[in-house]
Protein backbone atom coordinates (compact mmCIF):
# COMPACT_ATOMS: atom_id res chain seq x y z
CA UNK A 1 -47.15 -9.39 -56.86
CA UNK A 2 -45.94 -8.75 -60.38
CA UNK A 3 -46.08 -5.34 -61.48
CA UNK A 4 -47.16 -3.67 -64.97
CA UNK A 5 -43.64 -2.88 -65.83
CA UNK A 6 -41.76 -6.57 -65.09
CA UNK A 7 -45.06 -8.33 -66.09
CA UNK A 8 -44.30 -6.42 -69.70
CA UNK A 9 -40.67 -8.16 -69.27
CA UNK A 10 -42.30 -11.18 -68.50
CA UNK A 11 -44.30 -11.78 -71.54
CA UNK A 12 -42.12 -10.61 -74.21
CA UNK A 13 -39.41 -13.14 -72.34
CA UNK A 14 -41.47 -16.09 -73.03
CA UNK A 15 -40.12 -18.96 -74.96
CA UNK A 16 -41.97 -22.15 -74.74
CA UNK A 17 -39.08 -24.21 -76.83
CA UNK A 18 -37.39 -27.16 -75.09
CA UNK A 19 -39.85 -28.73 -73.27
CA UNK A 20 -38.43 -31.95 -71.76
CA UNK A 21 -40.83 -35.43 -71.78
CA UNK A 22 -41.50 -36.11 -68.20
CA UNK A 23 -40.50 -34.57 -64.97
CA UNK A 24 -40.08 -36.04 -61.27
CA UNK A 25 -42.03 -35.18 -58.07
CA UNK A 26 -41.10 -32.08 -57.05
CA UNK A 27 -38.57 -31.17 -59.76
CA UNK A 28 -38.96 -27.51 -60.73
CA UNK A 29 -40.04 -26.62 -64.14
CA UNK A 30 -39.24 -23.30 -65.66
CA UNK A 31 -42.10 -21.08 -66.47
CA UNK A 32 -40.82 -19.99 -69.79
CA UNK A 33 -39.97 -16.78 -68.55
CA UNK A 34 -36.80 -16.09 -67.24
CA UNK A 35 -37.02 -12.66 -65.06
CA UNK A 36 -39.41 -14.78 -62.74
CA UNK A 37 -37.89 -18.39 -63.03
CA UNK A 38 -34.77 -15.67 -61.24
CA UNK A 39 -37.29 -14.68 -58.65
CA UNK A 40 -38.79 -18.28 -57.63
CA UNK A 41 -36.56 -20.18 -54.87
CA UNK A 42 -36.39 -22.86 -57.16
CA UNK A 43 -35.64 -21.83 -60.47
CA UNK A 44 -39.58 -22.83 -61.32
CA UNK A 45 -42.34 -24.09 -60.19
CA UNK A 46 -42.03 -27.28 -58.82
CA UNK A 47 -44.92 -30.21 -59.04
CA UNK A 48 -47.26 -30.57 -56.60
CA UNK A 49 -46.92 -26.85 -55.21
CA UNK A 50 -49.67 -24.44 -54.81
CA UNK A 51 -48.44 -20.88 -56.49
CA UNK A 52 -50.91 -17.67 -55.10
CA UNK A 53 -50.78 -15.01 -58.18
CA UNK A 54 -51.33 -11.82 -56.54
CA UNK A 55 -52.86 -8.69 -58.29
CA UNK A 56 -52.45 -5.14 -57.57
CA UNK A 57 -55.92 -4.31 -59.91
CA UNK A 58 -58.39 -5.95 -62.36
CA UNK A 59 -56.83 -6.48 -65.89
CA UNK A 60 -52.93 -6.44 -64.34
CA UNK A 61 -52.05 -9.42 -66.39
CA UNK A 62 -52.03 -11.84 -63.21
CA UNK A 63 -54.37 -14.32 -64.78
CA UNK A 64 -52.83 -14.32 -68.41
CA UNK A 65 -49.18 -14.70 -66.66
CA UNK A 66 -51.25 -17.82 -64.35
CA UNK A 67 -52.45 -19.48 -68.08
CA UNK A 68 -49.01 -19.23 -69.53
CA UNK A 69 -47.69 -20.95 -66.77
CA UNK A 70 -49.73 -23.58 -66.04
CA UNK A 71 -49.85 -24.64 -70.23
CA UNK A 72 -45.71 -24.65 -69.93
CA UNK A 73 -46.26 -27.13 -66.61
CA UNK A 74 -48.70 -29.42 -68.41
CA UNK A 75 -46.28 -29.54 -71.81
CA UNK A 76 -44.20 -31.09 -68.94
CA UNK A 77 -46.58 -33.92 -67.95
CA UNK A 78 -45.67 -37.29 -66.84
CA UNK A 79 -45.33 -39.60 -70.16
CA UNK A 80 -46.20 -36.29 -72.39
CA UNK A 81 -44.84 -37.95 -75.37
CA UNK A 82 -47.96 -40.60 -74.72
CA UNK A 83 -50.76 -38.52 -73.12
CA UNK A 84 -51.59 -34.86 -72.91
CA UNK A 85 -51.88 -33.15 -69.72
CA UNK A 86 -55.51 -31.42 -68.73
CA UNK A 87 -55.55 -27.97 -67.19
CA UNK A 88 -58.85 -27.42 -65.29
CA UNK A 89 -60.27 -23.88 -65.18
CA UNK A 90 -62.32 -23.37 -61.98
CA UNK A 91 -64.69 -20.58 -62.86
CA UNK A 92 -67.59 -19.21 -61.05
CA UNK A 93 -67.62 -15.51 -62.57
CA UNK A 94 -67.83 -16.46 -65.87
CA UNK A 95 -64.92 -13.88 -66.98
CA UNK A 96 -62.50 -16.62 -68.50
CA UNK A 97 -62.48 -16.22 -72.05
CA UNK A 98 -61.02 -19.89 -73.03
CA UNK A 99 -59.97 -18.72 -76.37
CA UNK A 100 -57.55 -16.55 -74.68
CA UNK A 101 -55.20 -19.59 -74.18
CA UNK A 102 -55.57 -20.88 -77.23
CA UNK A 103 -51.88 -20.25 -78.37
CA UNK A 104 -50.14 -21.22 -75.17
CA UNK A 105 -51.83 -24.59 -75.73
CA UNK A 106 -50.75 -25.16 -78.61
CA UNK A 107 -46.82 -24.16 -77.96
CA UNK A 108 -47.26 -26.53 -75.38
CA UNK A 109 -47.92 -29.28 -77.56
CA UNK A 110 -44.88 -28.60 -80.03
CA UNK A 111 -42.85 -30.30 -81.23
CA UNK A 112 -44.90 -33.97 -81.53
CA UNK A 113 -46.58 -33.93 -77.82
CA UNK A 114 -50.31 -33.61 -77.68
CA UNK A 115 -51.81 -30.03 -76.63
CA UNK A 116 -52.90 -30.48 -73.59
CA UNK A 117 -56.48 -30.18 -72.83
CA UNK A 118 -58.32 -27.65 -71.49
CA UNK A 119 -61.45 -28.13 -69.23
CA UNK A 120 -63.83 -25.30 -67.98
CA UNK A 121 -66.13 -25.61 -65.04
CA UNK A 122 -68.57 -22.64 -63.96
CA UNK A 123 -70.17 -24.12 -60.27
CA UNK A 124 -72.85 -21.99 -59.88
CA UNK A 125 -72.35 -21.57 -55.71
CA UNK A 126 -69.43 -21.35 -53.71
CA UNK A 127 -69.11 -24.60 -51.96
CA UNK A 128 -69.35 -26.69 -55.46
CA UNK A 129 -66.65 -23.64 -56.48
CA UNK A 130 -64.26 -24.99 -53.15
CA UNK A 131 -65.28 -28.77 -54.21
CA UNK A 132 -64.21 -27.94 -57.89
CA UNK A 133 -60.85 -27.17 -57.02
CA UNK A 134 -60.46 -29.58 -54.25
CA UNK A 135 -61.12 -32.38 -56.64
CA UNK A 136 -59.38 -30.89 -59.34
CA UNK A 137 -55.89 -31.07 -57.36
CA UNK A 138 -56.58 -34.21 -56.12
CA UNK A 139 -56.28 -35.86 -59.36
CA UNK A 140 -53.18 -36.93 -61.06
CA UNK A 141 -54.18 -36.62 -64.37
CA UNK A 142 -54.21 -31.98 -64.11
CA UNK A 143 -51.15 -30.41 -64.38
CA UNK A 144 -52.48 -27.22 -63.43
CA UNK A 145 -55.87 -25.64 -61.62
CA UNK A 146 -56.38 -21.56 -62.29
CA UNK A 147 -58.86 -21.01 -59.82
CA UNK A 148 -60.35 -17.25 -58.94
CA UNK A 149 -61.80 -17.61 -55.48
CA UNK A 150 -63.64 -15.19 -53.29
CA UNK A 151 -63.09 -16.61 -50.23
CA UNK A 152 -60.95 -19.55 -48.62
CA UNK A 153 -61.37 -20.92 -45.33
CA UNK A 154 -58.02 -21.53 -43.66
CA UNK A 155 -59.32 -25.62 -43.77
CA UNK A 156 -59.71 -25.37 -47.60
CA UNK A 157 -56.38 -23.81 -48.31
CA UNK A 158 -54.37 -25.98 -46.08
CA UNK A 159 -55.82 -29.28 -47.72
CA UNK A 160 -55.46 -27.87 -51.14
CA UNK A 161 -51.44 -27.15 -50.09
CA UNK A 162 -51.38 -31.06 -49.10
């Protein structure tokens, strides 16, 4: 869980300059913010991993810290000198605001990449919400799924961290 205090830290750290052009399997890519790239075993996230943000309240910054992230992982796409990454946005609430990422995109695609591209889906039941993701992280072409789901069955999570 990231608290009020370090998630402040966090967000003033941020500096999305320096983005390499391509990564390998399971190389770790910083986050762009260096009090939790010191935190995470690797240094970053690394490709292919699942990452749980966990939230003490509503509004704690959890999901804006999640969005920051995963635009800093897709400027660091496979071939992103050629092809911008997609991040899909699995939303069934409705509360995602897309306009909110709007600058993270675009620091992602400094510096002649392409932005990458953002894609929104609102399933209106549960099982198309589980489907959504599942699909979503199946594909090679997402660099990152933010995903805000009631509930997981134990099946669902475990094929989601394959």
């Amino acid at each position: 869980m990231v608290t009020g205090g370090l998630l402040e830290k966090l967000l003033k750290a941020g500096d999305f300059a320096g983005i390499s052009p391509g990564w390998r399997e399971g190389e770790a890519v910083a986050t762009g913010f260096a009090p939790l790239d010191q935190l995470l075993p690797a240094g970053g996230v690394r490709r292919g991993s699942l990452v749980e943000w966990l939230a003490g309240a509503e509004a704690s910054g959890a999901a804006a810290l999640a969005a920051a992230v995963a635009c800093r992982l897709a400027g660091h796409a496979e071939r992103a000198a050629e092809a911008a990454a997609t991040i899909i946005v699995v939303d069934r609430t409705g509360r995602f605001h897309p306009p909110a990422m709007l600058g993270w995109l675009e620091r992602a695609g400094a510096g002649g990449r392409l932005a990458p591209r953002l894609v929104v889906a609102r399933p209106a039941h549960e099982a198309d919400e589980l489907w959504a993701i599942d699909q979503a992280l199946r594909c090679r072409g997402v660099a990152a799924v933010l995903a805000w789901p009631r509930s997981i069955h134990s099946t669902a999570m475990r094929r989601w961290q394959l």
